[in-house]
C-alpha atoms as a PDB file:
ATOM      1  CA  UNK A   1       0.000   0.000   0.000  1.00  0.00           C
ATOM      2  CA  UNK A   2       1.257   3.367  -0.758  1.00  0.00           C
ATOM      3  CA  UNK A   3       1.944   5.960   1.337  1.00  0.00           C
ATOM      4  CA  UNK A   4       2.253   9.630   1.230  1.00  0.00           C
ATOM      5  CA  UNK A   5       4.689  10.758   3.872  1.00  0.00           C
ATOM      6  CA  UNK A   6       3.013  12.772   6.886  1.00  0.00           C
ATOM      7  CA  UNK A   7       4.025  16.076   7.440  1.00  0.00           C
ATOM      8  CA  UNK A   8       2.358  19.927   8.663  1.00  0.00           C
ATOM      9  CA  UNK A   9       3.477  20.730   5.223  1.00  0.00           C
ATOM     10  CA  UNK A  10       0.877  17.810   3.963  1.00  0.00           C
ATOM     11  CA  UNK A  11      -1.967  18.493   5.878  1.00  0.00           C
ATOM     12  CA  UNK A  12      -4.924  20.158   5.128  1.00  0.00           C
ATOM     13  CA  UNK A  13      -5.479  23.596   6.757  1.00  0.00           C
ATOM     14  CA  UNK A  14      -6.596  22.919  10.274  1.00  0.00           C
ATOM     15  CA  UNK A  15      -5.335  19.173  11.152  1.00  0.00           C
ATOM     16  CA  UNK A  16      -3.000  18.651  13.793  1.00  0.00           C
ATOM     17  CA  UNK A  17      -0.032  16.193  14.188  1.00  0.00           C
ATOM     18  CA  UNK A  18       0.958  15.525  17.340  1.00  0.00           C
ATOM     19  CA  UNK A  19       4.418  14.318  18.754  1.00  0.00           C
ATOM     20  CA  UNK A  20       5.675  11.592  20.472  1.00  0.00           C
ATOM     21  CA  UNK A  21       9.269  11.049  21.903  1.00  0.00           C
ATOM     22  CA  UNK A  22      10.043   7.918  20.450  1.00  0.00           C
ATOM     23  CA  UNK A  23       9.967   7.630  16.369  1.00  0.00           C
ATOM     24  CA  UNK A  24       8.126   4.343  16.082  1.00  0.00           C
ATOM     25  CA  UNK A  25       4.547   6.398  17.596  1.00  0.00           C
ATOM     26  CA  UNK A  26       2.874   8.042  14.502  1.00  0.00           C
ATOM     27  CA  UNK A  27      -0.682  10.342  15.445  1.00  0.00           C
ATOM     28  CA  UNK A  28      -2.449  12.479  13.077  1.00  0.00           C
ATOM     29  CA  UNK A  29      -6.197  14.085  13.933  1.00  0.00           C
ATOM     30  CA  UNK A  30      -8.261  15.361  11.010  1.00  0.00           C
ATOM     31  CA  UNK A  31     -10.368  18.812  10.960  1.00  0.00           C
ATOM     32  CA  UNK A  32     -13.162  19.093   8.567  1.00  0.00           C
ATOM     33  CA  UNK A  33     -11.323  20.677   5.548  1.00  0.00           C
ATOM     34  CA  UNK A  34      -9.829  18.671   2.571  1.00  0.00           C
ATOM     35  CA  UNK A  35     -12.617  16.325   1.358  1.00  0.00           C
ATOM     36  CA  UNK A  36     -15.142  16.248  -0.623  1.00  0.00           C
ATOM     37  CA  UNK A  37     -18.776  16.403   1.194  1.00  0.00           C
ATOM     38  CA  UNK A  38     -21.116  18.559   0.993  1.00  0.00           C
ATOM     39  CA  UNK A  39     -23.016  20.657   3.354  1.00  0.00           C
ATOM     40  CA  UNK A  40     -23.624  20.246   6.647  1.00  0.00           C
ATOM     41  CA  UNK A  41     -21.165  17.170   6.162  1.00  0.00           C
ATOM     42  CA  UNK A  42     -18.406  19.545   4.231  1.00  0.00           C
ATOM     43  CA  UNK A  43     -16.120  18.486   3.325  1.00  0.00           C
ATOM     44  CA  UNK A  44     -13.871  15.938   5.620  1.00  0.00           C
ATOM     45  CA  UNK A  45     -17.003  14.018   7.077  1.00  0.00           C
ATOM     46  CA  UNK A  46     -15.283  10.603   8.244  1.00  0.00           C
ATOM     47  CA  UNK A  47     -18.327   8.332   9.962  1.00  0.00           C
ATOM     48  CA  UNK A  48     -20.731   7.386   7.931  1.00  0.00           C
ATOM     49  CA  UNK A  49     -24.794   6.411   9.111  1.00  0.00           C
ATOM     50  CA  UNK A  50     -25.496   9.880  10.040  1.00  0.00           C
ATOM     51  CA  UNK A  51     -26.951  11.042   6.741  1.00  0.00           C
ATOM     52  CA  UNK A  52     -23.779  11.927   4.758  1.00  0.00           C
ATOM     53  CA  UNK A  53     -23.669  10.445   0.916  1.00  0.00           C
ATOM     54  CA  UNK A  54     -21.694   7.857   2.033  1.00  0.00           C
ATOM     55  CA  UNK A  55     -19.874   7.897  -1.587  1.00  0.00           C
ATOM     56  CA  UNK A  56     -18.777  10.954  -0.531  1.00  0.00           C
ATOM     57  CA  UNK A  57     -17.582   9.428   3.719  1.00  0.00           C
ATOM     58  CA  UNK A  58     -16.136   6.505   1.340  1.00  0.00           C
ATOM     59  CA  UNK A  59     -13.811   8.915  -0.459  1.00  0.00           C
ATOM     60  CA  UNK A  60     -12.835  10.596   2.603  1.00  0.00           C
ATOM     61  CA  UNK A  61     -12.079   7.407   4.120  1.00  0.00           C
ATOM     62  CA  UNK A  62      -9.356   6.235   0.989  1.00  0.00           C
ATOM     63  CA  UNK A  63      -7.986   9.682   1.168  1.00  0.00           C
ATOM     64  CA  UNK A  64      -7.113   9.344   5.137  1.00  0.00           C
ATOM     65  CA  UNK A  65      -6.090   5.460   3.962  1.00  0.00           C
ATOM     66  CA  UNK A  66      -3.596   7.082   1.642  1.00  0.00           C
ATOM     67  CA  UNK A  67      -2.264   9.451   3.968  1.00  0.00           C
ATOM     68  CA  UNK A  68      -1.333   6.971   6.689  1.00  0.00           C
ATOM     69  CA  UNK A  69      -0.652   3.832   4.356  1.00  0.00           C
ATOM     70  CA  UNK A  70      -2.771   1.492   6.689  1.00  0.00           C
ATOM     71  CA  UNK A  71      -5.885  -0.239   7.386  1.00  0.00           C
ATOM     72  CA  UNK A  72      -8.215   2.123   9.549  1.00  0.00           C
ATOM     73  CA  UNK A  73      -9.646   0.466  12.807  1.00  0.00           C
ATOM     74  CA  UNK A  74     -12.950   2.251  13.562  1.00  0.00           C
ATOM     75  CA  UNK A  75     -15.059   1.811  16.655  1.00  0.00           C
ATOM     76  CA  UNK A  76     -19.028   1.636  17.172  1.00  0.00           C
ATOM     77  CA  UNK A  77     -18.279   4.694  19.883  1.00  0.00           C
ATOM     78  CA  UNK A  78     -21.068   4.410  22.786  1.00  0.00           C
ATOM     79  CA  UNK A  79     -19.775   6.933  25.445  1.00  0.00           C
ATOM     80  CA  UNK A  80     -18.631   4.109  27.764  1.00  0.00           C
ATOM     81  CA  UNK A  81     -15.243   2.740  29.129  1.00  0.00           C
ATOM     82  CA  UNK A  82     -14.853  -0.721  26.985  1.00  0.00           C
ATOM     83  CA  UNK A  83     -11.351  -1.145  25.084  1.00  0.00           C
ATOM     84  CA  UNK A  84     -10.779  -2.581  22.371  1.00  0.00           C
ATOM     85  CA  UNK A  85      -7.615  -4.542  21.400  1.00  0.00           C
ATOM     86  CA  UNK A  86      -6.269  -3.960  17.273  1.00  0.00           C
ATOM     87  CA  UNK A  87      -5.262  -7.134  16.225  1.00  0.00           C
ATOM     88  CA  UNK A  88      -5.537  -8.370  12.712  1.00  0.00           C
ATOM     89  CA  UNK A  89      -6.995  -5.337  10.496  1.00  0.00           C
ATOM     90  CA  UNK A  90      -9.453  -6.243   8.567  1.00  0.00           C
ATOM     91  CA  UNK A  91      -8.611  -6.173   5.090  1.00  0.00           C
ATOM     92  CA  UNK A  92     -11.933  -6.622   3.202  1.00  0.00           C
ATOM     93  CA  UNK A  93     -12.368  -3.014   4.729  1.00  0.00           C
ATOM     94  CA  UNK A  94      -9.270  -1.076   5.393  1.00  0.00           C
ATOM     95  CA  UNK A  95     -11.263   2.489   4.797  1.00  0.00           C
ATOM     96  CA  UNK A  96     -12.838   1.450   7.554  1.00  0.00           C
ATOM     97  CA  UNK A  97     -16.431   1.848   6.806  1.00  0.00           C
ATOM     98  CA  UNK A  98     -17.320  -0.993   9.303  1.00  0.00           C
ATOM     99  CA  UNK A  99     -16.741  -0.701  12.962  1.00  0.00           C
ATOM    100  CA  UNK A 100     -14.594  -3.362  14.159  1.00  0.00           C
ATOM    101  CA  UNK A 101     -16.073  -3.663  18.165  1.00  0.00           C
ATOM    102  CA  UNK A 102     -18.183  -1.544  20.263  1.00  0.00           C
ATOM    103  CA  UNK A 103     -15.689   0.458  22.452  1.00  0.00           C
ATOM    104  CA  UNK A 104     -14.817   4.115  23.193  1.00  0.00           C
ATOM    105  CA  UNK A 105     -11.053   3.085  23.008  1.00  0.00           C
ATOM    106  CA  UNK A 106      -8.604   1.046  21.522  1.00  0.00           C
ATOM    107  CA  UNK A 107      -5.281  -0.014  21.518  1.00  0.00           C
ATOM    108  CA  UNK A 108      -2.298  -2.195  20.136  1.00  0.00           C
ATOM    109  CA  UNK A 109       0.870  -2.897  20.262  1.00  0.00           C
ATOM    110  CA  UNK A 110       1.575  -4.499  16.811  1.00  0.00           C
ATOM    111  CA  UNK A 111       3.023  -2.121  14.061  1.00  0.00           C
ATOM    112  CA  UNK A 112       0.581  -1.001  10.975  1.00  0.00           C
ATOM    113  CA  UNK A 113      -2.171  -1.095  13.195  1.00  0.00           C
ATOM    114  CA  UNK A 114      -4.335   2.232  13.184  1.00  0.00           C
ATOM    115  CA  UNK A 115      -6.207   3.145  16.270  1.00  0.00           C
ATOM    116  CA  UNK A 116      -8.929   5.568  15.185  1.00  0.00           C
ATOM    117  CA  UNK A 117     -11.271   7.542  17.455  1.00  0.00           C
ATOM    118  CA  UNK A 118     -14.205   9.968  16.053  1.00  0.00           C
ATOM    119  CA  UNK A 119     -15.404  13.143  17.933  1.00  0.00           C
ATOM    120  CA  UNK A 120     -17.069  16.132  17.126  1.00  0.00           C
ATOM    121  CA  UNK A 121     -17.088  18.287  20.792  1.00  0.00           C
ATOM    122  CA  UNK A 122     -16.004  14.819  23.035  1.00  0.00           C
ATOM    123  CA  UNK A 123     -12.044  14.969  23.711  1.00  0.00           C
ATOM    124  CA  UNK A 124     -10.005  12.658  21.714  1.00  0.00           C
ATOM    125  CA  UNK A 125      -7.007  11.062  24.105  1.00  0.00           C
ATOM    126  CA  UNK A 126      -3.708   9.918  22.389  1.00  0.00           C
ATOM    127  CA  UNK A 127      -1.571   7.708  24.102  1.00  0.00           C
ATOM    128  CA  UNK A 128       1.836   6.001  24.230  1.00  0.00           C
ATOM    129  CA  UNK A 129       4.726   5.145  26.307  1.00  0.00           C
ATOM    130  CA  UNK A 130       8.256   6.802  25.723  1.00  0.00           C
ATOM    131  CA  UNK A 131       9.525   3.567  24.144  1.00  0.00           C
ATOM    132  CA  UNK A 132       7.282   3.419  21.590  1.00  0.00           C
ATOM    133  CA  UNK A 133       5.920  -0.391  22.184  1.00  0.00           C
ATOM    134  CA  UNK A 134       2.441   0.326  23.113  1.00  0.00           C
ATOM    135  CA  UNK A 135      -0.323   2.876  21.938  1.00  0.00           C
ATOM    136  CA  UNK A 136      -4.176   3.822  22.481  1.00  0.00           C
ATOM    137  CA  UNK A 137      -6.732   6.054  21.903  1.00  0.00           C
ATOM    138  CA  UNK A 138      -9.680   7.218  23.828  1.00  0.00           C
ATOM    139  CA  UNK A 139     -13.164   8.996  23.059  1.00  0.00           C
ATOM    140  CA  UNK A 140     -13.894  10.854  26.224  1.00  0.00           C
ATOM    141  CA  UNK A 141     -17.308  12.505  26.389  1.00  0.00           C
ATOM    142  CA  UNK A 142     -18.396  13.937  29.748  1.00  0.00           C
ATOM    143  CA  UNK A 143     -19.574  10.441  30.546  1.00  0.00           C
ATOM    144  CA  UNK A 144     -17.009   8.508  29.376  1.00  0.00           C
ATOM    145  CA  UNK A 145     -14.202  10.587  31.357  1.00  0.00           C
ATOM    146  CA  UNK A 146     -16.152  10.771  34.176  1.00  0.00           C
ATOM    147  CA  UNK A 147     -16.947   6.837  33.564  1.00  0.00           C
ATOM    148  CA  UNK A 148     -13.306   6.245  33.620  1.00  0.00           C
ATOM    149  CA  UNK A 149     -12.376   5.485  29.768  1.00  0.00           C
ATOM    150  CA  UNK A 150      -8.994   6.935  29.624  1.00  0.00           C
ATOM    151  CA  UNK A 151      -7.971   5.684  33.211  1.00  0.00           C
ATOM    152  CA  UNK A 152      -9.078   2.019  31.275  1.00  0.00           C
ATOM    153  CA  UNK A 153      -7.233   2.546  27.856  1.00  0.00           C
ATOM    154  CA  UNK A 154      -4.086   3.318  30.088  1.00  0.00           C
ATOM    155  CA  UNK A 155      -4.109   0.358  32.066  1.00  0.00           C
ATOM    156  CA  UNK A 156      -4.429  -1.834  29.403  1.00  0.00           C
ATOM    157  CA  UNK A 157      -1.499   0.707  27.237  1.00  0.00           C
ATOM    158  CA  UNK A 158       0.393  -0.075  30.512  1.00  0.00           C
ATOM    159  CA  UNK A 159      -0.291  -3.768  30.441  1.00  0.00           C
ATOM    160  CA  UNK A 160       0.842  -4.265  27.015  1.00  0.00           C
ATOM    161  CA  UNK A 161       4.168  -2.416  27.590  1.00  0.00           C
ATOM    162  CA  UNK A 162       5.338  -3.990  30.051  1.00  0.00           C
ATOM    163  CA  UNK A 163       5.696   0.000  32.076  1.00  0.00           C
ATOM    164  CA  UNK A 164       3.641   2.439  34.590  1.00  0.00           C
ATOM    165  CA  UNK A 165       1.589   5.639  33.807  1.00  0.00           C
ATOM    166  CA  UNK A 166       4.974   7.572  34.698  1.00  0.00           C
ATOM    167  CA  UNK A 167       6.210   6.330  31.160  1.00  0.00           C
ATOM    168  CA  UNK A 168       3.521   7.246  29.100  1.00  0.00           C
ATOM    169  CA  UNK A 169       2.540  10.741  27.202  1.00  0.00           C
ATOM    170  CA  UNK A 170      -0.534  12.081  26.248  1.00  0.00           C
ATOM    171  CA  UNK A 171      -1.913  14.607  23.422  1.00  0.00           C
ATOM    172  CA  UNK A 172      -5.271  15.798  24.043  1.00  0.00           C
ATOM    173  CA  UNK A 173      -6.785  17.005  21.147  1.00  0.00           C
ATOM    174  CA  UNK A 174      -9.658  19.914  19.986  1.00  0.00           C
ATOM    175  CA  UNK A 175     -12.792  19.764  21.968  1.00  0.00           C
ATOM    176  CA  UNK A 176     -15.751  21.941  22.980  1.00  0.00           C
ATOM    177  CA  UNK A 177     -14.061  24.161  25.248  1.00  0.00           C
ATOM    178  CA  UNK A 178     -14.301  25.728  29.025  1.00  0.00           C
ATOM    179  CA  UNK A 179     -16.043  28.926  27.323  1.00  0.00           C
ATOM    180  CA  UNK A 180     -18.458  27.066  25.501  1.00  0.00           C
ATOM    181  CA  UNK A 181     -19.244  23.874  27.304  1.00  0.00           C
ATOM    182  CA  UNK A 182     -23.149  24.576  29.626  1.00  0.00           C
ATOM    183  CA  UNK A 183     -23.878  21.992  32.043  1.00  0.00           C
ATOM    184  CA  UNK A 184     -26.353  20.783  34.457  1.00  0.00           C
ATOM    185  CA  UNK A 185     -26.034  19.493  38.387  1.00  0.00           C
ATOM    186  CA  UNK A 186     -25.935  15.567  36.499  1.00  0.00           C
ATOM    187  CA  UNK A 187     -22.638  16.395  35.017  1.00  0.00           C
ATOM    188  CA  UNK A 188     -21.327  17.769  38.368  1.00  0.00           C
ATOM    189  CA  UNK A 189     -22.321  14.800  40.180  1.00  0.00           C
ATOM    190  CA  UNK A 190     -20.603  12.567  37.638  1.00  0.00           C
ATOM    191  CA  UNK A 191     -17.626  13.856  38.592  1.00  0.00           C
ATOM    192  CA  UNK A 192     -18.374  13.246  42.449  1.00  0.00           C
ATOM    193  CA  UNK A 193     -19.592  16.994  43.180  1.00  0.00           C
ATOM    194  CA  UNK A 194     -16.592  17.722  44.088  1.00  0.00           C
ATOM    195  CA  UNK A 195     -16.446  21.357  45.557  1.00  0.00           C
ATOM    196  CA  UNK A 196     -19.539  23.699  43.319  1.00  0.00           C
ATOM    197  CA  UNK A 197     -22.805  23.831  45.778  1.00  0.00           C
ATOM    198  CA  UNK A 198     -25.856  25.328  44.185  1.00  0.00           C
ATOM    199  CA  UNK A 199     -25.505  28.842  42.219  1.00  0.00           C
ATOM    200  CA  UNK A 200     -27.016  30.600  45.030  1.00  0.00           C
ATOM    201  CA  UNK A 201     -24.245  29.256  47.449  1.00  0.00           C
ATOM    202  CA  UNK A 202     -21.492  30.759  45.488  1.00  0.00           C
ATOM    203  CA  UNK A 203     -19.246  29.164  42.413  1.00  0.00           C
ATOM    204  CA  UNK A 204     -17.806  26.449  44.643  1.00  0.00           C
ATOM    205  CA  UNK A 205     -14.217  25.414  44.525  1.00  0.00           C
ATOM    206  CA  UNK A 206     -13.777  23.110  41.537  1.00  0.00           C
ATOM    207  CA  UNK A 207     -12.260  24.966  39.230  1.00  0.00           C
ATOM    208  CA  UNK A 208     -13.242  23.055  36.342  1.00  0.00           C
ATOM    209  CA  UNK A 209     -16.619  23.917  36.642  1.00  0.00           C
ATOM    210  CA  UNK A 210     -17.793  27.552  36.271  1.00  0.00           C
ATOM    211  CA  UNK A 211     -21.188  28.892  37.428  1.00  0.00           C
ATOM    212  CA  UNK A 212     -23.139  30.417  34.178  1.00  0.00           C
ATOM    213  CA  UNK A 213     -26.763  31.190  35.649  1.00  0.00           C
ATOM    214  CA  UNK A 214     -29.963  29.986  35.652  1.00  0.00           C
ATOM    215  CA  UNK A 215     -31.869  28.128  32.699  1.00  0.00           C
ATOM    216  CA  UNK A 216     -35.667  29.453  31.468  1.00  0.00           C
ATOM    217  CA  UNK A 217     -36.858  26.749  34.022  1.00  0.00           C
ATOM    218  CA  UNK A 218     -34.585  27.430  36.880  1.00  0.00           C
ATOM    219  CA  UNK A 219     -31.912  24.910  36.496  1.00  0.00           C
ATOM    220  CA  UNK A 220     -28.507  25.799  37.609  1.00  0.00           C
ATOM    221  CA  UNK A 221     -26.160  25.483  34.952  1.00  0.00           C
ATOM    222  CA  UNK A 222     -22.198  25.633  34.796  1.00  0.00           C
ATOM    223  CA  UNK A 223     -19.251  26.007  32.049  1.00  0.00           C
ATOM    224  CA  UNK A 224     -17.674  22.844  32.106  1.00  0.00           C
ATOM    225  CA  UNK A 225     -13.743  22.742  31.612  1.00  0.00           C
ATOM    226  CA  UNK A 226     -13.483  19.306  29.553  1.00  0.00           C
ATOM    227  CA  UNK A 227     -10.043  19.316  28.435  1.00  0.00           C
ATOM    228  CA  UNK A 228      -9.161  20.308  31.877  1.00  0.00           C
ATOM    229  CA  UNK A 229     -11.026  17.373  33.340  1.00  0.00           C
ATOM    230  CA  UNK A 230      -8.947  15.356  30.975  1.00  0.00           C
ATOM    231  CA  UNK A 231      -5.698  16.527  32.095  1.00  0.00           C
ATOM    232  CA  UNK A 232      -6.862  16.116  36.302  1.00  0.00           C
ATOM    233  CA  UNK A 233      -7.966  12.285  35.434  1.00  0.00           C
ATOM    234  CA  UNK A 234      -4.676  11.607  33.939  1.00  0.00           C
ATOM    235  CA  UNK A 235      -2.297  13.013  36.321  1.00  0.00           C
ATOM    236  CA  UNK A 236      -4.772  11.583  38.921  1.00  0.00           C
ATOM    237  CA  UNK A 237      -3.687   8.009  37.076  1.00  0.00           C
ATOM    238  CA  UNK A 238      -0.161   8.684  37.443  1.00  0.00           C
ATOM    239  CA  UNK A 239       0.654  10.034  33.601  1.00  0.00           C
ATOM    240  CA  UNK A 240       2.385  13.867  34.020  1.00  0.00           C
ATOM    241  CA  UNK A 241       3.086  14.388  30.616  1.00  0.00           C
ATOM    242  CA  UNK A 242       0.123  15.633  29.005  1.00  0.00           C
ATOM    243  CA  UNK A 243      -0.022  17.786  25.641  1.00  0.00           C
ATOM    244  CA  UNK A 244      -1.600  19.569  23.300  1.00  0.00           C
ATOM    245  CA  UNK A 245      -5.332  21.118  24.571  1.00  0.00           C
ATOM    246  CA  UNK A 246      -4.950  23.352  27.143  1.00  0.00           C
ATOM    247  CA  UNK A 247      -8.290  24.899  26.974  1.00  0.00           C
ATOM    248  CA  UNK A 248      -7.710  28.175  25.055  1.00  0.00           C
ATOM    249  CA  UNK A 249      -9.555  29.392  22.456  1.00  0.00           C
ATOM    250  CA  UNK A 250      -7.656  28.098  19.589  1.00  0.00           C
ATOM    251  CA  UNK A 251      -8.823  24.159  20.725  1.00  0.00           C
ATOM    252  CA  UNK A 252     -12.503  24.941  20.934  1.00  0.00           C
ATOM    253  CA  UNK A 253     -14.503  22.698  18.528  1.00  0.00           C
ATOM    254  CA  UNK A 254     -17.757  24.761  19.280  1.00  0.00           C
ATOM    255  CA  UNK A 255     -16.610  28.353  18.104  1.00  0.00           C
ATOM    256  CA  UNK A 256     -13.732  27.098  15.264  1.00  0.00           C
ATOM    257  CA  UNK A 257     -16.729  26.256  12.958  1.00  0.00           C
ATOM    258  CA  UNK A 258     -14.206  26.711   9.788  1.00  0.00           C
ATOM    259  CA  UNK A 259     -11.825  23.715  10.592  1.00  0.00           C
ATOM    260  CA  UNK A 260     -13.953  22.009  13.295  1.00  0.00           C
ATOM    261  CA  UNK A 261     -17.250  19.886  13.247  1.00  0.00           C
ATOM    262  CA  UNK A 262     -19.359  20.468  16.620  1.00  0.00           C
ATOM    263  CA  UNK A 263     -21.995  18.605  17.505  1.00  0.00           C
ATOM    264  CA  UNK A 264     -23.152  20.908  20.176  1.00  0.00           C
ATOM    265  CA  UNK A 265     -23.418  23.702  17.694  1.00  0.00           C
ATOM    266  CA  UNK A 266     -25.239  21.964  14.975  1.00  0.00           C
ATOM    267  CA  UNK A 267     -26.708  17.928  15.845  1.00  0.00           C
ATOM    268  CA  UNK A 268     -26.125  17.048  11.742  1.00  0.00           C
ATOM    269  CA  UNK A 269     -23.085  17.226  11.565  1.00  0.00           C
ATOM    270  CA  UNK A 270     -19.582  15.157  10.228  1.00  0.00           C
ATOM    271  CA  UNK A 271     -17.102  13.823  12.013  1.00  0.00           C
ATOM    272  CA  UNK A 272     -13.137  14.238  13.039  1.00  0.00           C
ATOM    273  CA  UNK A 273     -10.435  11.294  13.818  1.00  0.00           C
ATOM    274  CA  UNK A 274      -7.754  10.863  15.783  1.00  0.00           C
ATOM    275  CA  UNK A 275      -5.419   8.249  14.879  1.00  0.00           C
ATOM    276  CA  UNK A 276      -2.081   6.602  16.348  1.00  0.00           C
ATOM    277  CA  UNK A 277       0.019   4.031  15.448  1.00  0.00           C
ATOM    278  CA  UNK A 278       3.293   2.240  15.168  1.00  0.00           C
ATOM    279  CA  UNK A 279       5.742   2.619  12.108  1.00  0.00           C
ATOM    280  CA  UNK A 280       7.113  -0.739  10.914  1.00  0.00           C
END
């Protein structure tokens, strides 16, 4: 299979590749420029089912096939903590097209092996440990982090290396961010409550969540910091070297509408990938 070599130069405006310390860990996330769909889906729309031409998700799929130079590994994503193991790529579909398990992360330690997670406002988690013999990716929504995916896709990075969380980085990449992100008391209490009392009691102490007012029908509501959350789960797991998303402006899928699909800001809508792998 052919590959073109991965690069900033190569990428379409707007996708990110992140950076790993050893050379055999390969990551690339899409945005939504560079393919060929059509509105709402345009134009880099990679999950098909949700109403794209899926001629047109097809496409998109080859194109990110040709980029990387193997077979994709997609997930049926259900905003829980299952992980799935990449063994054997299936090569009747290696766009992709199919999902290979239900799981909101994956991971492998055999080379050519793509882990692929899709998001459009949930945090995509990259994963892998400073040697380079073990990689994962996680799809953390509100209720998967607060679930415990990313704690679970470590463990079993960790198992599969043969090392500890202290030997393992992570890139989080674009997601709805702390400025854009309302919530309600069932989010808090996913996260165990920790520190924000009712609006009328003050902001609280969490600093993750932010107190934004009061909904038509009373409801206290809150700006969630999801990236943030991310970041305290991780170090909480023992992993201190954590990149990329830091909650600015610049990583918000909600408000970057030109190189980022959001669910939040419009339900019919594509999707992004983030992808990891190991060369050889």
């Amino acid at each position: 299979m052919r590959r073109a070599e991965v690069t900033s130069a190569t990428l379409p405006a707007g996708w990110w590749l992140p950076r790993f310390t050893s050379p055999r860990v390969a990551a690339l996330m899409t945005g939504r420029q560079g393919g060929v769909g059509l509105s709402p889906f345009d134009s880099f729309n990679l999950k098909p089912g949700i109403g794209d031409d899926d001629r047109a998700v097809l496409a998109n799929r080859q194109a990110l096939l040709d980029r990387v130079g193997r077979p994709l590994v997609r997930l049926d994503q259900v905003h829980g903590v299952a992980v799935h193991e990449v063994g054997e790529a299936s090569l009747e579909d290696p766009q992709g097209m199919l999902p290979q398990a239900v799981a909101d992360a994956c991971v492998t330690d055999r080379p050519g092996r793509v882990c692929e997670i899709q998001v459009a406002d949930c945090l995509p988690v990259l994963m892998a440990d400073r040697r380079g013999r073990a990689v994962a990716a996680a799809h953390a929504g509100w209720r998967g982090l607060a679930g415990g995916v990313v704690e679970a896709a470590l463990e079993r990075l960790c198992a599969l290396a043969g090392t500890g969380p202290e030997d393992v980085e992570a890139w989080l990449g674009p997601c709805i961010g702390p400025a854009a992100f309302e919530v309600g008391a069932d989010v808090i209490a996913a996260f165990g409550g920790a520190g924000v009392g009712p609006l009328r009691e003050g902001a609280g102490t969490n600093p993750r969540f932010r107190p934004v007012g009061r909904d038509p029908a009373g409801q206290d509501k809150w700006w969630a910091d999801l990236p943030g959350l991310g970041r305290d789960r991780l170090r909480a797991a023992g992993l201190t070297a954590v990149g990329g998303n830091d909650g600015t402006a610049g990583w918000c899928t909600h408000t970057n509408a030109v190189h980022c699909f959001s669910y939040r800001r419009s339900p019919r809508t594509g999707r992004m990938s983030a992808l990891i792998w190991l060369q050889g």
